[in-house]
PDB file of N, CA and C in Angstrom:
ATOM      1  N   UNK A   1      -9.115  -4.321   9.690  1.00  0.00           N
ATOM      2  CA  UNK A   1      -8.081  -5.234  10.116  1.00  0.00           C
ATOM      3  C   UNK A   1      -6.727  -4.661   9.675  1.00  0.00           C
ATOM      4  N   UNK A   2      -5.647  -4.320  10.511  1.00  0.00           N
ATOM      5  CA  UNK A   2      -4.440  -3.937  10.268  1.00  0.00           C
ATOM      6  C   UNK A   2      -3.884  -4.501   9.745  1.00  0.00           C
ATOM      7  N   UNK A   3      -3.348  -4.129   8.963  1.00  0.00           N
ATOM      8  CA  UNK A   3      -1.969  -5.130   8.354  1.00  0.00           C
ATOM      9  C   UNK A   3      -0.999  -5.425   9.405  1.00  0.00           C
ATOM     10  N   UNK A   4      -0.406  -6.657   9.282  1.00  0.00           N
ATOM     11  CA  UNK A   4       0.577  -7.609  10.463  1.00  0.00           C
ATOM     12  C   UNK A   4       1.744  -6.335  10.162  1.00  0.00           C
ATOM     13  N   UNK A   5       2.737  -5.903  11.334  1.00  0.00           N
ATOM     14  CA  UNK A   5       4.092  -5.139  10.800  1.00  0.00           C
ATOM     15  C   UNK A   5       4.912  -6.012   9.837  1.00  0.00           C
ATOM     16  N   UNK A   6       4.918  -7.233  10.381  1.00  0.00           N
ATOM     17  CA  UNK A   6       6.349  -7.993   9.413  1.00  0.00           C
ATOM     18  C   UNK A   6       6.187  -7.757   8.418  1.00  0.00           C
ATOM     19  N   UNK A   7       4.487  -7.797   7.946  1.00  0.00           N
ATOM     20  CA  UNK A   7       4.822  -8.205   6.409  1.00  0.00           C
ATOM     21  C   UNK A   7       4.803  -6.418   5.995  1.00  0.00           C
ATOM     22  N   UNK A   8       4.281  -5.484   6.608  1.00  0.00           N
ATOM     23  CA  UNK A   8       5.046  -4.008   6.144  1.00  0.00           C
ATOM     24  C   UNK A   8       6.527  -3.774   6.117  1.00  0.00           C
ATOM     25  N   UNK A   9       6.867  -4.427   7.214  1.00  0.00           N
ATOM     26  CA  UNK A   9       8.537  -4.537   6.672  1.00  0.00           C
ATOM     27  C   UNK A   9       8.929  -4.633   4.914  1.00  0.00           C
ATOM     28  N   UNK A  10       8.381  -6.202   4.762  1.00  0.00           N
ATOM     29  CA  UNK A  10       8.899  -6.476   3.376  1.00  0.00           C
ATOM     30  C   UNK A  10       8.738  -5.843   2.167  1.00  0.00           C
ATOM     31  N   UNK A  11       7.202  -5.524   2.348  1.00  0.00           N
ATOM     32  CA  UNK A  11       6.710  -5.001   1.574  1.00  0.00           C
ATOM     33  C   UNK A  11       7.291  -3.666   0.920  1.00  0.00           C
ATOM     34  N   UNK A  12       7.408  -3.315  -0.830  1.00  0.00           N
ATOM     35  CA  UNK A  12       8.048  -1.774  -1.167  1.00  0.00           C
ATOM     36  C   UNK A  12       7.273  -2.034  -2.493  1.00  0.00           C
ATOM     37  N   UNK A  13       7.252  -0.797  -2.902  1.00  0.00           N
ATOM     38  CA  UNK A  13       6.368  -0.513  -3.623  1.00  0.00           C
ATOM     39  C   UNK A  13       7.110  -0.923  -5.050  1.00  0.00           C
ATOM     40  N   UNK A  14       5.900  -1.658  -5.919  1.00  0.00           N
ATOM     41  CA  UNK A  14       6.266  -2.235  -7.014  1.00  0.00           C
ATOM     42  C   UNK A  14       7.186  -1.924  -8.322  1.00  0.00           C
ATOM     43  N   UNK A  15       6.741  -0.807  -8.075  1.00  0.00           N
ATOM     44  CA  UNK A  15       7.361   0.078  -9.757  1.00  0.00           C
ATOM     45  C   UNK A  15       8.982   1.174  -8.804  1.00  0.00           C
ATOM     46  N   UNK A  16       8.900   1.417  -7.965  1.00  0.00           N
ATOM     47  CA  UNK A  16      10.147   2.321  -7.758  1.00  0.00           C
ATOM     48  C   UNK A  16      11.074   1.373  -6.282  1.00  0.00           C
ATOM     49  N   UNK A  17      10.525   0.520  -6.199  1.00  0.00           N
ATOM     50  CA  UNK A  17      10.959  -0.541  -4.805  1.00  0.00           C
ATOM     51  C   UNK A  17      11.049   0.574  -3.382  1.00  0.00           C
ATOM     52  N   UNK A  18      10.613   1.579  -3.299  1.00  0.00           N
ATOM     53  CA  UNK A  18      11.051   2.371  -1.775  1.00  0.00           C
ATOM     54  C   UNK A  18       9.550   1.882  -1.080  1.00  0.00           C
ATOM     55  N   UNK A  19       9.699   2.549  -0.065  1.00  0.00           N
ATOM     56  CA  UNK A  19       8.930   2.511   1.390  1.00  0.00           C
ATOM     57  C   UNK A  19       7.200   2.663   1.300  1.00  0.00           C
ATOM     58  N   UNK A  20       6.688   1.635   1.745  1.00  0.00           N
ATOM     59  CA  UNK A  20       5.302   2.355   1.720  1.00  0.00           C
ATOM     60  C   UNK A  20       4.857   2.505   3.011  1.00  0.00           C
ATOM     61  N   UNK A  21       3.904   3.516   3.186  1.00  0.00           N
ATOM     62  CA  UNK A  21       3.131   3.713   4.218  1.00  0.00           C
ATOM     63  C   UNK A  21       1.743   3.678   4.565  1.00  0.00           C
ATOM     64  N   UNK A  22       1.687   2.707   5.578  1.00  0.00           N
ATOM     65  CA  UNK A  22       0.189   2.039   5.467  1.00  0.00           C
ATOM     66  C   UNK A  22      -1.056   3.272   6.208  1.00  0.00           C
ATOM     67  N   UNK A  23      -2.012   3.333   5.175  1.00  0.00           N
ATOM     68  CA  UNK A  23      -2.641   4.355   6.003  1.00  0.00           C
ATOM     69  C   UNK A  23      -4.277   3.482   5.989  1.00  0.00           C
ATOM     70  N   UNK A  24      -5.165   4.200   7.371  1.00  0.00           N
ATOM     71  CA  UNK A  24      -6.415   3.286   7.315  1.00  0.00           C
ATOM     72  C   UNK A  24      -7.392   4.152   7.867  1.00  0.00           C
ATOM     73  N   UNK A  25      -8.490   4.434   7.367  1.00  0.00           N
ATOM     74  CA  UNK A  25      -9.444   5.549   7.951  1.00  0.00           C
ATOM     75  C   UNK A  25     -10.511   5.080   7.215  1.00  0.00           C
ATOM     76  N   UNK A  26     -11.986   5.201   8.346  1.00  0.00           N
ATOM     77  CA  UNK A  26     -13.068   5.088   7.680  1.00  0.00           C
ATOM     78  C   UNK A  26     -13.715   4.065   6.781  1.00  0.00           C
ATOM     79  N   UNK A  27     -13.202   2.385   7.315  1.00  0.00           N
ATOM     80  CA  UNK A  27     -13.088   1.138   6.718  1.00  0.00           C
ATOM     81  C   UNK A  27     -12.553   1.264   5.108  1.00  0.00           C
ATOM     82  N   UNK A  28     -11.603   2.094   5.336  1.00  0.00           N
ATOM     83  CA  UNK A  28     -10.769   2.194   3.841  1.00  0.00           C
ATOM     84  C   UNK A  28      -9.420   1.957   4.471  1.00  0.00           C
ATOM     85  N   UNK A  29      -8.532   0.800   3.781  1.00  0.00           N
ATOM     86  CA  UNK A  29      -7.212   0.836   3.898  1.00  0.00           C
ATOM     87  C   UNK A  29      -6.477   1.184   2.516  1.00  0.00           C
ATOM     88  N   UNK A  30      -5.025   1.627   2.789  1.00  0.00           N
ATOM     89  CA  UNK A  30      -4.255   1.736   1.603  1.00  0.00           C
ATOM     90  C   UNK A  30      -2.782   2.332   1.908  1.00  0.00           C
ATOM     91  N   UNK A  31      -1.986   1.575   0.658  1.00  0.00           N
ATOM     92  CA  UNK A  31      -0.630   1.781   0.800  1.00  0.00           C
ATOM     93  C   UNK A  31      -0.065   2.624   0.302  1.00  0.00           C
ATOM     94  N   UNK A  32       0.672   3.737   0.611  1.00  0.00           N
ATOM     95  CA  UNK A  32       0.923   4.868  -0.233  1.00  0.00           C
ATOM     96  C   UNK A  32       2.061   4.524  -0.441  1.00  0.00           C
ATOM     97  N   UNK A  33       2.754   5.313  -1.496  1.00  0.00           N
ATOM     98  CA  UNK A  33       4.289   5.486  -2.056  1.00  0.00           C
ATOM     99  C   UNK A  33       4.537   6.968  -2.506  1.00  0.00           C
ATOM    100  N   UNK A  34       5.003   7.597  -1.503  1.00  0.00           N
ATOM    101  CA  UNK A  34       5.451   8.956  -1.805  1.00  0.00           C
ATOM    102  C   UNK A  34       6.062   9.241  -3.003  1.00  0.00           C
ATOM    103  N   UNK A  35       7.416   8.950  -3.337  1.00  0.00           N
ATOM    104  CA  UNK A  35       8.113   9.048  -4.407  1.00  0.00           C
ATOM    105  C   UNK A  35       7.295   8.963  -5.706  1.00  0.00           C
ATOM    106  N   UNK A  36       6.307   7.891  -6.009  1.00  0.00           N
ATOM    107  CA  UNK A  36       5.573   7.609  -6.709  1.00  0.00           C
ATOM    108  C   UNK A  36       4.260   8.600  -7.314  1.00  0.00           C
ATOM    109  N   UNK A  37       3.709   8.699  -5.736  1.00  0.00           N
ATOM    110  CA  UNK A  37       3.021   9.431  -5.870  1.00  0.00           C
ATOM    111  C   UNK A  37       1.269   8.450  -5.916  1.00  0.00           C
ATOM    112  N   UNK A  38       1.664   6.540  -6.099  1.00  0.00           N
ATOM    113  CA  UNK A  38       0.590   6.080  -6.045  1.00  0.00           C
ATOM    114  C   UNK A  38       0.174   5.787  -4.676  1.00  0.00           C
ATOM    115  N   UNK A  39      -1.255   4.619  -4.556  1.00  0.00           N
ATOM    116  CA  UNK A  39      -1.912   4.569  -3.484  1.00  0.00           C
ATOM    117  C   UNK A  39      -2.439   3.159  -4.217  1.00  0.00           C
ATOM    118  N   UNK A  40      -1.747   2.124  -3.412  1.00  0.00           N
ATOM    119  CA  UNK A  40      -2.121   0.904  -3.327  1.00  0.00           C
ATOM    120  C   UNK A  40      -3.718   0.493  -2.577  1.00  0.00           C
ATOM    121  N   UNK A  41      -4.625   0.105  -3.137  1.00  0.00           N
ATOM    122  CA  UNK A  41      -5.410  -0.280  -2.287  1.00  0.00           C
ATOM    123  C   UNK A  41      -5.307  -2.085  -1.368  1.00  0.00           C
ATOM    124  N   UNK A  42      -6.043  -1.855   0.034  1.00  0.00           N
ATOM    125  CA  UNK A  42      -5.758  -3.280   0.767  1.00  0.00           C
ATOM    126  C   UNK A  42      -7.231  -3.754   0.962  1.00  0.00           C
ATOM    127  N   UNK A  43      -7.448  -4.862   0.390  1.00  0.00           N
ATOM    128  CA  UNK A  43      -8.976  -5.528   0.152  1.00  0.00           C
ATOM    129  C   UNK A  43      -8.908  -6.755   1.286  1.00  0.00           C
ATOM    130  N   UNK A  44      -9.693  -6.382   1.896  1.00  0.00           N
ATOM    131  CA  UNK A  44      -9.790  -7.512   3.431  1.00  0.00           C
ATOM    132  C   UNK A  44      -8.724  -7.534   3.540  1.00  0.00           C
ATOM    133  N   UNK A  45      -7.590  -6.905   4.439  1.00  0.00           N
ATOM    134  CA  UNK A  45      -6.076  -7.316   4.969  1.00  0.00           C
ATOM    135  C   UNK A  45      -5.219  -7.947   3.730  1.00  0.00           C
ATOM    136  N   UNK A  46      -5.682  -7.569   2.766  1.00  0.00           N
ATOM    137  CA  UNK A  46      -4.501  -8.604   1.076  1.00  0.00           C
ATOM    138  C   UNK A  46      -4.186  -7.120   0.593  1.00  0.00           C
ATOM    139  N   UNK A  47      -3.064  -6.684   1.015  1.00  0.00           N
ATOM    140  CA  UNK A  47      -2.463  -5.526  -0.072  1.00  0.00           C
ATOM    141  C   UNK A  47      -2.762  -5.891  -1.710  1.00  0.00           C
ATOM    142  N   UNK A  48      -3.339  -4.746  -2.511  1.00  0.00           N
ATOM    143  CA  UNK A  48      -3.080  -5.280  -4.169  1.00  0.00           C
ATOM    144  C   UNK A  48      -1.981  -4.604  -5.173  1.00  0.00           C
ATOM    145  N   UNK A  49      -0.980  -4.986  -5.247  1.00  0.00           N
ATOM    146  CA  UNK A  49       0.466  -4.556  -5.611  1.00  0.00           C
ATOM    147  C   UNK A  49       0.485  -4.504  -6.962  1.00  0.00           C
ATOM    148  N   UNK A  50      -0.541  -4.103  -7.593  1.00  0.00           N
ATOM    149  CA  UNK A  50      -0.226  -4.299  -9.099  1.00  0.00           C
ATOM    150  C   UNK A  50      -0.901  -2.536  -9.261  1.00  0.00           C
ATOM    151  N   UNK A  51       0.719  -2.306 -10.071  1.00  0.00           N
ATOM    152  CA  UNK A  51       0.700  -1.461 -10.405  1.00  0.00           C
ATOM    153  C   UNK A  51      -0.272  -0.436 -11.634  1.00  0.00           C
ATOM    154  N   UNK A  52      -1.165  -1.347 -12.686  1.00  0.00           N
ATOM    155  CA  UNK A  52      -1.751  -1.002 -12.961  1.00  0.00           C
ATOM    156  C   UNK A  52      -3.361  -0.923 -12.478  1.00  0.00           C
ATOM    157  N   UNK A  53      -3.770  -1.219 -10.916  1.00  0.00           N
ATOM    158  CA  UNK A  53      -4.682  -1.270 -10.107  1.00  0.00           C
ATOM    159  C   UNK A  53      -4.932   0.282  -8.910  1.00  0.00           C
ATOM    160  N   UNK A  54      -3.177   0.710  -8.933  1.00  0.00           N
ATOM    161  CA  UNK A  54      -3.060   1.737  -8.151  1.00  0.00           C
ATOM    162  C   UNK A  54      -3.588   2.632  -8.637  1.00  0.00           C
ATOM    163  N   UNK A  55      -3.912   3.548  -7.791  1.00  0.00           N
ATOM    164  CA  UNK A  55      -4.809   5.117  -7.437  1.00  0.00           C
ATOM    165  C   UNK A  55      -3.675   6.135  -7.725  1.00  0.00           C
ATOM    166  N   UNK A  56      -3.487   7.566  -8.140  1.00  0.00           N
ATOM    167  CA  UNK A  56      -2.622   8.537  -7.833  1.00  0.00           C
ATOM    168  C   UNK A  56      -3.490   9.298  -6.764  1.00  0.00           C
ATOM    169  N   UNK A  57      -2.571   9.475  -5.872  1.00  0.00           N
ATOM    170  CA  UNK A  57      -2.665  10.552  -4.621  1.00  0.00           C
ATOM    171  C   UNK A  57      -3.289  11.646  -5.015  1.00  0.00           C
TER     172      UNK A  57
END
């Protein structure tokens, strides 16, 4: 299930506030943050924004 755009609009990544980019392959979703360098995971269409939950790239 895609994430809706609006709420990618709002959405920025927790710890540095820039841009994330939603990526989805292989019934795996997740939000990356370049600058960062993390990878948000998205559990049934609910982004999880906590920064001590994120993945490094």
């Amino acid at each position: 299930m895609p994430l809706d755009e609006r709420l990618l609009e709002i959405l920025a990544c927790p710890k540095c506030k820039g841009e994330l980019e939603y990526r989805a392959g292989k019934g795996r979703e997740a939000l990356i943050c370049h600058p960062c360098g993390l990878k948000f995971k998205v559990d049934e269409g609910i982004p999880i924004m906590l920064i001590d939950e994120a993945r490094p790239l």
